[in-house]
Protein backbone atom coordinates (compact mmCIF):
# COMPACT_ATOMS: atom_id res chain seq x y z
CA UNK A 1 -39.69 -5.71 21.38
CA UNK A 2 -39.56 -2.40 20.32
CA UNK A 3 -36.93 0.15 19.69
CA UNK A 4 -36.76 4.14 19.18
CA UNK A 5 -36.16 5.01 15.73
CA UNK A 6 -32.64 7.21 15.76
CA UNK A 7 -31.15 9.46 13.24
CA UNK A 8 -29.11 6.67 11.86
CA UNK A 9 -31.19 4.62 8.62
CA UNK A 10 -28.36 1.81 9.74
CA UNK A 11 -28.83 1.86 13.18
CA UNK A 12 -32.65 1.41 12.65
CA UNK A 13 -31.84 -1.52 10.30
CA UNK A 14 -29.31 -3.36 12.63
CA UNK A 15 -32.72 -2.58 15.43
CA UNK A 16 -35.27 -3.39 13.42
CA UNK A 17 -34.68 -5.57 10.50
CA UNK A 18 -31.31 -7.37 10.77
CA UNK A 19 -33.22 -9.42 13.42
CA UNK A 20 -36.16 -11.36 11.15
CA UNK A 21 -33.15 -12.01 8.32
CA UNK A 22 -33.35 -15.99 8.09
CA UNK A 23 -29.29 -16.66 9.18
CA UNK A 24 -26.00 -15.15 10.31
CA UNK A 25 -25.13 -15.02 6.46
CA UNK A 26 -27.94 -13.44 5.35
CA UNK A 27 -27.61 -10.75 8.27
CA UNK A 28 -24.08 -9.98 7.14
CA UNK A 29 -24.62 -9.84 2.80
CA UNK A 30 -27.29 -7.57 3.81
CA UNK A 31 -25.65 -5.27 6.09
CA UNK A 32 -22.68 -5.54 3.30
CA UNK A 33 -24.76 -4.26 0.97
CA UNK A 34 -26.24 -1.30 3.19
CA UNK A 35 -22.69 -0.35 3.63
CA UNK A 36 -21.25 0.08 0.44
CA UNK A 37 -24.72 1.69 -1.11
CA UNK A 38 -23.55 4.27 1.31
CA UNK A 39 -20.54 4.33 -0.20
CA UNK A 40 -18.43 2.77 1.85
CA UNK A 41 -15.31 1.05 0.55
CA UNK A 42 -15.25 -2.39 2.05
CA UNK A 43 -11.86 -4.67 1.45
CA UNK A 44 -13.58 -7.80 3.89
CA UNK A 45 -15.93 -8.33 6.39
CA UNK A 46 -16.53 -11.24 9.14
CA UNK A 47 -18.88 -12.17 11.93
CA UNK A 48 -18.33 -14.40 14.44
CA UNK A 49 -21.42 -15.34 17.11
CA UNK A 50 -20.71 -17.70 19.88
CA UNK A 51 -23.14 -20.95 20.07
CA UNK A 52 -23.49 -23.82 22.64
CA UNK A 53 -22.07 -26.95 21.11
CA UNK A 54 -19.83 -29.87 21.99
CA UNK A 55 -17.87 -29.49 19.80
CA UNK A 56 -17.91 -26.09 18.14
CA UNK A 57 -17.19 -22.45 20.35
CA UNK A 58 -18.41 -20.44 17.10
CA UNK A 59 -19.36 -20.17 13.65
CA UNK A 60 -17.56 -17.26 11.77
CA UNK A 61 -19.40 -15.59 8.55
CA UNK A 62 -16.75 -13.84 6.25
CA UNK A 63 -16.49 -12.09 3.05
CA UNK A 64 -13.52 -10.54 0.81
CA UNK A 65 -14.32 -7.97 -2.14
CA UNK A 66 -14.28 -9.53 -5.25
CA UNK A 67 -16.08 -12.56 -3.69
CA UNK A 68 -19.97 -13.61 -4.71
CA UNK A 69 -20.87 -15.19 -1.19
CA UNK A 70 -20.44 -15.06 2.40
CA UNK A 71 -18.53 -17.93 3.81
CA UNK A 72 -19.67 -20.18 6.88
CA UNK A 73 -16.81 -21.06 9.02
CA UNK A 74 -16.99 -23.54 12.24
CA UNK A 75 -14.42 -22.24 15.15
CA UNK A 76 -13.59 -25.46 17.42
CA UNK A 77 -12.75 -25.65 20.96
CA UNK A 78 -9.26 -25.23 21.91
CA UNK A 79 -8.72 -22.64 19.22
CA UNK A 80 -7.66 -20.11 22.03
CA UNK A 81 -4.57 -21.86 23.00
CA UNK A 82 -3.17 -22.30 18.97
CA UNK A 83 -0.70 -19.87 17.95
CA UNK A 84 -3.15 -18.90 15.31
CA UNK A 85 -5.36 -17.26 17.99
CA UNK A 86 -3.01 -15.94 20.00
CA UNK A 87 -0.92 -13.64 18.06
CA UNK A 88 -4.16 -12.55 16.16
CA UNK A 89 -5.77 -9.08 16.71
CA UNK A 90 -8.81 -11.11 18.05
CA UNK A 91 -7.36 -12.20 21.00
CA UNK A 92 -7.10 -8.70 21.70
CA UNK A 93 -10.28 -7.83 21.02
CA UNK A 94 -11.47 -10.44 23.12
CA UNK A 95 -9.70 -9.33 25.81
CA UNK A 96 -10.94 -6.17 25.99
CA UNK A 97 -9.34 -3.60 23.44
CA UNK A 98 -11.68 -1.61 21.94
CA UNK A 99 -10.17 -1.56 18.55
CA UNK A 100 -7.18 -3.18 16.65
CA UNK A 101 -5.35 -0.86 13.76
CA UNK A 102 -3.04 -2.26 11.15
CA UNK A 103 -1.48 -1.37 7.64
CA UNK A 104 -2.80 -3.71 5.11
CA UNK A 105 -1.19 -2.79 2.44
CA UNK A 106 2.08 -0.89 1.56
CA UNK A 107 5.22 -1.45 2.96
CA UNK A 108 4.45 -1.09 6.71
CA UNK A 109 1.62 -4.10 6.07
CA UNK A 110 1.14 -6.30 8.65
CA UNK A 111 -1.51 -8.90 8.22
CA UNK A 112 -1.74 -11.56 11.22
């Protein structure tokens, strides 16, 4: 496969090289790290990527500042009709917004 090189160093990573990283975890310390050497201020960061199992929908990758590691989550069937999912800012996303926005800190914080 074999992709144009933009005008973006991150773009050509997420292209090129986020690909051959050996996990899901790996992919997302990594692309932490390319982040914040650009000087981005990062508070947490999570992926989630959809696999075909009996038992499991996803498996969720997360990580909070402050924290050494990225965490490996499993995301069970059903989990769309708990109250959890629901009246989170995923469902939203998963239904089609194209962004959520929140306070998450102060005294207008909301954190579902």
């Amino acid at each position: 496969m074999s992709f144009g090189m933009s005008n973006d160093p991150l773009i050509d990573w997420l292209l090129t090289e986020a690909p051959t990283r050996p996990s899901c975890q790996n992919v997302l310390e990594s692309l932490i790290g390319h982040l914040t050497d650009e000087g981005m201020l990062l508070h947490r960061a999570a992926l989630s990527v959809g696999v075909l199992h009996p038992d499991l929908l996803a498996k969720t990758y997360t990580w909070e500042r402050g924290g050494r590691y990225v965490i490996e989550s499993d995301i069970h069937h059903g989990i769309q009709t708990t109250d959890q999912y629901l009246d989170s800012p995923f469902r939203l996303l998963n239904e089609g917004e194209p962004f959520v926005r929140q306070r998450l800190v102060g005294p207008d914080a909301r954190i579902d």
